[in-house]
C-alpha atoms as a PDB file:
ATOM      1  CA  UNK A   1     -17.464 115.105 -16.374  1.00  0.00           C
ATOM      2  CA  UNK A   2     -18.274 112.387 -19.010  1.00  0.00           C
ATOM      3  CA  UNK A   3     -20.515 109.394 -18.038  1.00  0.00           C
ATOM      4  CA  UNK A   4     -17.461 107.341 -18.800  1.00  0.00           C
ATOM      5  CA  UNK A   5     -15.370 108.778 -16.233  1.00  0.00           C
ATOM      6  CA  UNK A   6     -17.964 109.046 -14.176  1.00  0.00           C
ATOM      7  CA  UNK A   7     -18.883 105.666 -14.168  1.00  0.00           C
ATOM      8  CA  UNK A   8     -14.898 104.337 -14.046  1.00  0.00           C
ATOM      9  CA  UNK A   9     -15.103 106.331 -10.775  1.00  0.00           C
ATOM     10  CA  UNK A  10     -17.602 105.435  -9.162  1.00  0.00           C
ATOM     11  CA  UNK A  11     -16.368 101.763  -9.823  1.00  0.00           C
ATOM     12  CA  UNK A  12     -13.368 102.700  -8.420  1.00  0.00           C
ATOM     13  CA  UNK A  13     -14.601 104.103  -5.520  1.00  0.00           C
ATOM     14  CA  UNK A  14     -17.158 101.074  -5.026  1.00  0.00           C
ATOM     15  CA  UNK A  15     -14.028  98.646  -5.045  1.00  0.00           C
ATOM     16  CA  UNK A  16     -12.829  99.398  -1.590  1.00  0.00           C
ATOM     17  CA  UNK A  17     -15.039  97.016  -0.453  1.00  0.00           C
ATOM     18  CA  UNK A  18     -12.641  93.927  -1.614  1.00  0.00           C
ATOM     19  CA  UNK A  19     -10.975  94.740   1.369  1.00  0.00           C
ATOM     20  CA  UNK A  20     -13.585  93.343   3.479  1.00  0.00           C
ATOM     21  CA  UNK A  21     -12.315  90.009   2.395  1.00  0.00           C
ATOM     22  CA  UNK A  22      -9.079  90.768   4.081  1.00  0.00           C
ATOM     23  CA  UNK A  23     -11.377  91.976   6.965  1.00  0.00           C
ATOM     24  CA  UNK A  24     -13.497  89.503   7.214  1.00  0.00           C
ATOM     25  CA  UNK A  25     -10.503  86.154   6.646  1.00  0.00           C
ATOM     26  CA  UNK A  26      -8.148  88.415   9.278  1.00  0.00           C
ATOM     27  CA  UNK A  27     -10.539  88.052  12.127  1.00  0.00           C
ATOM     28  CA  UNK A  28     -11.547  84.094  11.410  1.00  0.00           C
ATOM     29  CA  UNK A  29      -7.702  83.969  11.435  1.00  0.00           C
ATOM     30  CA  UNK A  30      -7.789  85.694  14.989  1.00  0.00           C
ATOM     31  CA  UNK A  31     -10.390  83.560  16.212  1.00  0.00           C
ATOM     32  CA  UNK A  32      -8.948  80.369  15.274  1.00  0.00           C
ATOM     33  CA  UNK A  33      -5.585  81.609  16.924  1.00  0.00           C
ATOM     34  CA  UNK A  34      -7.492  82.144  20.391  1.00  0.00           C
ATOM     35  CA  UNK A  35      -8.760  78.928  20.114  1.00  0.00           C
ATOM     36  CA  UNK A  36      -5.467  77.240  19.472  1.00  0.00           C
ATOM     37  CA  UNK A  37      -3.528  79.320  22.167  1.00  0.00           C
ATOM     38  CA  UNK A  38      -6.478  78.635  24.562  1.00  0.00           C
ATOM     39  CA  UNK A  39      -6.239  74.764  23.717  1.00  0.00           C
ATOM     40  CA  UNK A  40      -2.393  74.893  24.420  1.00  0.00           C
ATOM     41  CA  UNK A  41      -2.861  75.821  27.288  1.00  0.00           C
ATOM     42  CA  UNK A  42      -5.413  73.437  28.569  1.00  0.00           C
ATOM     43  CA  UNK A  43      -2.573  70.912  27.843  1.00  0.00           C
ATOM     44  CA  UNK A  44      -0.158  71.512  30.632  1.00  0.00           C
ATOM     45  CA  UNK A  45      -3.003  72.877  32.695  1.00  0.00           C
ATOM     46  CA  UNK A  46      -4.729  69.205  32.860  1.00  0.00           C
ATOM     47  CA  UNK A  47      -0.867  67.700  33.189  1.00  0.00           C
ATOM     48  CA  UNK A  48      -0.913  69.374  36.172  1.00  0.00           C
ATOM     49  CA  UNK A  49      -4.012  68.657  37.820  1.00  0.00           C
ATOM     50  CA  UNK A  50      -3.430  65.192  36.613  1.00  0.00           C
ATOM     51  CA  UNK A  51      -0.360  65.141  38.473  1.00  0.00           C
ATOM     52  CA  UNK A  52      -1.100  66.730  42.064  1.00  0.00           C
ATOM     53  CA  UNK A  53       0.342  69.608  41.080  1.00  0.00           C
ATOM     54  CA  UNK A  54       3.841  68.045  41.622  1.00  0.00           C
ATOM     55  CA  UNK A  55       5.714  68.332  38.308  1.00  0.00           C
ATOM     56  CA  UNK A  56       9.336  67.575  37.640  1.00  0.00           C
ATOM     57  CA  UNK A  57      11.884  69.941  36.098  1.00  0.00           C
ATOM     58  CA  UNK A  58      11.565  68.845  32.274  1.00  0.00           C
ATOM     59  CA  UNK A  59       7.412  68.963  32.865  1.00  0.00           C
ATOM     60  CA  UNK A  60       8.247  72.444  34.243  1.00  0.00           C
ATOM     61  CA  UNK A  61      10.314  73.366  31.588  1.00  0.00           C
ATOM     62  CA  UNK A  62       7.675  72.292  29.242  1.00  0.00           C
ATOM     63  CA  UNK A  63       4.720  74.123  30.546  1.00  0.00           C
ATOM     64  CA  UNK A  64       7.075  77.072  30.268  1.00  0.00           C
ATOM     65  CA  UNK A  65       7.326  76.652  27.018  1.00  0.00           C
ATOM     66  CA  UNK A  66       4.053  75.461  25.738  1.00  0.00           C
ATOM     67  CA  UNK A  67       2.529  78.664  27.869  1.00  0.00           C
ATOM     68  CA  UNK A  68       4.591  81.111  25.991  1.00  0.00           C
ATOM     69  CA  UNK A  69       4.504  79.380  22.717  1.00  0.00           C
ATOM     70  CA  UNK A  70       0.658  80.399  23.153  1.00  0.00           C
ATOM     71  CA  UNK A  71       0.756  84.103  24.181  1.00  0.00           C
ATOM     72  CA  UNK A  72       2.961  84.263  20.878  1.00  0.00           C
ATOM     73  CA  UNK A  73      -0.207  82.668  19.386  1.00  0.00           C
ATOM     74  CA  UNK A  74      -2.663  85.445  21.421  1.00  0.00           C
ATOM     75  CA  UNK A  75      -0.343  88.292  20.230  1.00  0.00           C
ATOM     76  CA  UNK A  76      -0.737  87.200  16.574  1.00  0.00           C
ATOM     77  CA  UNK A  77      -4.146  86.815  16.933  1.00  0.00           C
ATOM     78  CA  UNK A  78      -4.589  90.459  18.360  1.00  0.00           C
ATOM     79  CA  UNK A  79      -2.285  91.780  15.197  1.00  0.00           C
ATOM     80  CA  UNK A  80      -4.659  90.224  13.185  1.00  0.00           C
ATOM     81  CA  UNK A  81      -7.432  91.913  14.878  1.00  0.00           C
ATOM     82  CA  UNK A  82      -5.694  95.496  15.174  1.00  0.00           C
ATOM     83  CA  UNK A  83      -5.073  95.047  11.219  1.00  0.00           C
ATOM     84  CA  UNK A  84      -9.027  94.041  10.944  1.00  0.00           C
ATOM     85  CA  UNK A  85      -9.989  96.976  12.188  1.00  0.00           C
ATOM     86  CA  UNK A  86      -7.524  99.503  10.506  1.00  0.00           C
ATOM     87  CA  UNK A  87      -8.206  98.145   7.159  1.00  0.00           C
ATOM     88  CA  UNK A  88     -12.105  98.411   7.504  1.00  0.00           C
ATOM     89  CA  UNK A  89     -11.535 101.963   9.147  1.00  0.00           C
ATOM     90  CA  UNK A  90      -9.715 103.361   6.539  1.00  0.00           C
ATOM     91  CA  UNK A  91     -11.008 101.525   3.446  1.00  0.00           C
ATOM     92  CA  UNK A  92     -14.539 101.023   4.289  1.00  0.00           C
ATOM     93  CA  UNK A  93     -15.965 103.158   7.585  1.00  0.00           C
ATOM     94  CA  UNK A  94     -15.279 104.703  10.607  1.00  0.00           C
ATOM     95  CA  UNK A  95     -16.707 102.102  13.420  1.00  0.00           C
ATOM     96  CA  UNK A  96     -19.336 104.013  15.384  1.00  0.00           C
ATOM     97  CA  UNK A  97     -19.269 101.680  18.423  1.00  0.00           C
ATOM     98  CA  UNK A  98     -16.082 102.750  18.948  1.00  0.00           C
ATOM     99  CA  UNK A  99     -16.348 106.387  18.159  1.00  0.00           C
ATOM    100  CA  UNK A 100     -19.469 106.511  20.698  1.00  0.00           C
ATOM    101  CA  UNK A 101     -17.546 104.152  23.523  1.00  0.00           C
ATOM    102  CA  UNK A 102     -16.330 106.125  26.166  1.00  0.00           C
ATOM    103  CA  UNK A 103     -14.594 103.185  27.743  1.00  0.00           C
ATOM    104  CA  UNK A 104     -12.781 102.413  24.360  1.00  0.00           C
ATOM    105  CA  UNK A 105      -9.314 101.556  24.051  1.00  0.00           C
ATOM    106  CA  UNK A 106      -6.836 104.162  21.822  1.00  0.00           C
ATOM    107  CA  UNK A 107      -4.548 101.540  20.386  1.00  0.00           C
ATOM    108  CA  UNK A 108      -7.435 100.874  18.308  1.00  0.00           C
ATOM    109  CA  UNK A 109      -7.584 104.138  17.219  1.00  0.00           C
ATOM    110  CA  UNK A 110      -6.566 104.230  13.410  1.00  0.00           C
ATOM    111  CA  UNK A 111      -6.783 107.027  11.759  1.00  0.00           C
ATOM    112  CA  UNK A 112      -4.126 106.900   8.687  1.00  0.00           C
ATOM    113  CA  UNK A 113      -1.893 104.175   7.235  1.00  0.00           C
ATOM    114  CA  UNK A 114       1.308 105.055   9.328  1.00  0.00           C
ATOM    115  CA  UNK A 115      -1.257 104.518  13.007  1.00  0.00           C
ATOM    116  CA  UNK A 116      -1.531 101.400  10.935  1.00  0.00           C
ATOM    117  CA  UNK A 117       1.724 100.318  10.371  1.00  0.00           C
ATOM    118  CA  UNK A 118       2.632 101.744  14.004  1.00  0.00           C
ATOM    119  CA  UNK A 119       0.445  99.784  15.992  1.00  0.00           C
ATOM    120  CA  UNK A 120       1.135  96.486  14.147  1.00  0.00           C
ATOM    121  CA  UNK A 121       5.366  97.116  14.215  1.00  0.00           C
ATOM    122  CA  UNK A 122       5.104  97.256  17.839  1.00  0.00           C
ATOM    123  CA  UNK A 123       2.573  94.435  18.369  1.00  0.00           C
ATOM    124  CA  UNK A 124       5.319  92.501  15.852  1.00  0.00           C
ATOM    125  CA  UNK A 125       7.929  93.515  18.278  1.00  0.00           C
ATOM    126  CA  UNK A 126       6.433  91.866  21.338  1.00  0.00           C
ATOM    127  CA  UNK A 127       5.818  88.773  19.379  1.00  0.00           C
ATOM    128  CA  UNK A 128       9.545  88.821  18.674  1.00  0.00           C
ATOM    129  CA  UNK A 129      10.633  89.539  22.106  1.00  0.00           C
ATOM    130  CA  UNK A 130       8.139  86.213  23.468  1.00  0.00           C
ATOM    131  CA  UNK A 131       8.958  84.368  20.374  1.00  0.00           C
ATOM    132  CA  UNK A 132      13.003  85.021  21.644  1.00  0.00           C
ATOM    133  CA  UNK A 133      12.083  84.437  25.354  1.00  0.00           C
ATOM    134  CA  UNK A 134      10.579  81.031  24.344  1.00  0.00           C
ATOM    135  CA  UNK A 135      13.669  79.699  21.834  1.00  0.00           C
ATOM    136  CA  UNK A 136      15.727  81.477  24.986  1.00  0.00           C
ATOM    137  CA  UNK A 137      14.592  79.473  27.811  1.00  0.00           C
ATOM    138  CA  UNK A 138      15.295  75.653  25.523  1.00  0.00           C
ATOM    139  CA  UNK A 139      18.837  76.697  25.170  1.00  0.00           C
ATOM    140  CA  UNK A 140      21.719  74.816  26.914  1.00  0.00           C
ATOM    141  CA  UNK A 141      24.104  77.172  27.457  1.00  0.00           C
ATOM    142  CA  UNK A 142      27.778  75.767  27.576  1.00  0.00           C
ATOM    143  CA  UNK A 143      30.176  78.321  27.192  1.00  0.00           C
ATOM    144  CA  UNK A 144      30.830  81.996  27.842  1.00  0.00           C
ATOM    145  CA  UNK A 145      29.881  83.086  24.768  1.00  0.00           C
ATOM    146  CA  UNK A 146      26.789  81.363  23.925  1.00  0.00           C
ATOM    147  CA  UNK A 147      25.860  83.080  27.361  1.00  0.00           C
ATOM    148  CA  UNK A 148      26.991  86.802  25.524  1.00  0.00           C
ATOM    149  CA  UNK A 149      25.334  86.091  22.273  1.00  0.00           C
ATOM    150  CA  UNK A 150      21.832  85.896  24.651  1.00  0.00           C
ATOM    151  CA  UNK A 151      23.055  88.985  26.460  1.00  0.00           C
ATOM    152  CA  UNK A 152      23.675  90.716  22.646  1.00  0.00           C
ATOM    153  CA  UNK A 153      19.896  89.660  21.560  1.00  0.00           C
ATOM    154  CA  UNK A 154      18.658  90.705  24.891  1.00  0.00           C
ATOM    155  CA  UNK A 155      20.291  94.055  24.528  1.00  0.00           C
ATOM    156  CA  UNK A 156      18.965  94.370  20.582  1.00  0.00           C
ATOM    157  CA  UNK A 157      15.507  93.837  22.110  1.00  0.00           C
ATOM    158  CA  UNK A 158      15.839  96.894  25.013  1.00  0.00           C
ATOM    159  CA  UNK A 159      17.227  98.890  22.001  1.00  0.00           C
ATOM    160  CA  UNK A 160      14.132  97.814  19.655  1.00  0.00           C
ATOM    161  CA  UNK A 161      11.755  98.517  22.757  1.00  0.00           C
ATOM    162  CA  UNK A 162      13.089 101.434  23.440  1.00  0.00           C
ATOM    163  CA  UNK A 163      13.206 103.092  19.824  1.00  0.00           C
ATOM    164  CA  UNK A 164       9.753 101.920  19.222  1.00  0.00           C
ATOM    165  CA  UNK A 165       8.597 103.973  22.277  1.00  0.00           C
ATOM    166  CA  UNK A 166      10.723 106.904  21.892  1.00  0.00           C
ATOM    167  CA  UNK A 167       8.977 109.756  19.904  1.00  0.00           C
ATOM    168  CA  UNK A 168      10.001 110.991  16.738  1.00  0.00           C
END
């Protein structure tokens, strides 16, 4: 092999450590997610010591909301994470705390690009589904079909849940 190539290589090789940028911006990302979801909910939480714990229908209604508006936040956070930890596993090193944890979890086992891609679709999917549930639950419905349009998008989510769980 000529030092040229050799070199150009080992360059090559030396530049899958960009990726810790994405690494390292993904999981500030996640953490400033957890703290916004986590301050949303402090919101209706004091509204409703504040208030006795009597709240009226609309306060109700927008607790609801403001409550699910932030698990959508905590489920975006935890994609970030999930993609955090596949990039630096597969660009940059297998993470030996988790290798050596008996207790750890296997959704954050990543092993290729397509456990990658996997984990993240279906972590997607459930911020679709509470992302749905939320618009869902601020909807007047009037007539009978706004009422089967929701029963069409709640049927498109069973059939997205259930293909995304269904083996190849």
């Amino acid at each position: 092999m000529n030092p040229i190539e050799r070199l150009f290589e080992a360059l090559l090789w030396r530049s899958r450590w960009m990726v810790i940028f994405a690494v390292i911006f993904s999981l500030v990302a996640a953490l400033s997610l957890f703290l916004v979801a986590s301050l949303e909910i402090l919101e209706p939480l004091k509204e409703l010591l504040f208030s006795g714990f009597h709240v009226s229908p609309r306060q109700h209604e927008t607790m609801v909301g403001t409550i699910v508006g932030s698990i959508d936040l905590y489920l975006i956070a935890t994609v970030l994470i999930i993609f955090s930890l596949g990039l630096y596993e597969l660009f940059i090193s297998k993470i030996d705390e988790a290798e050596n944890d008996e207790n750890s979890s296997k959704i954050l086992a990543i092993h290729s690009l397509d456990d990658l891609k996997e984990k993240l679709a279906k972590v997607v999917l459930m911020v679709l589904i509470v992302t749905f549930f939320k618009y869902a639950i601020h909807i007047v419905y009037k007539t009978a079909l706004e009422i089967l349009y929701l029963a069409v998008g709640i049927l498109m989510l069973a059939l997205a849940l259930y293909f995304s769980h269904k083996k190849h």
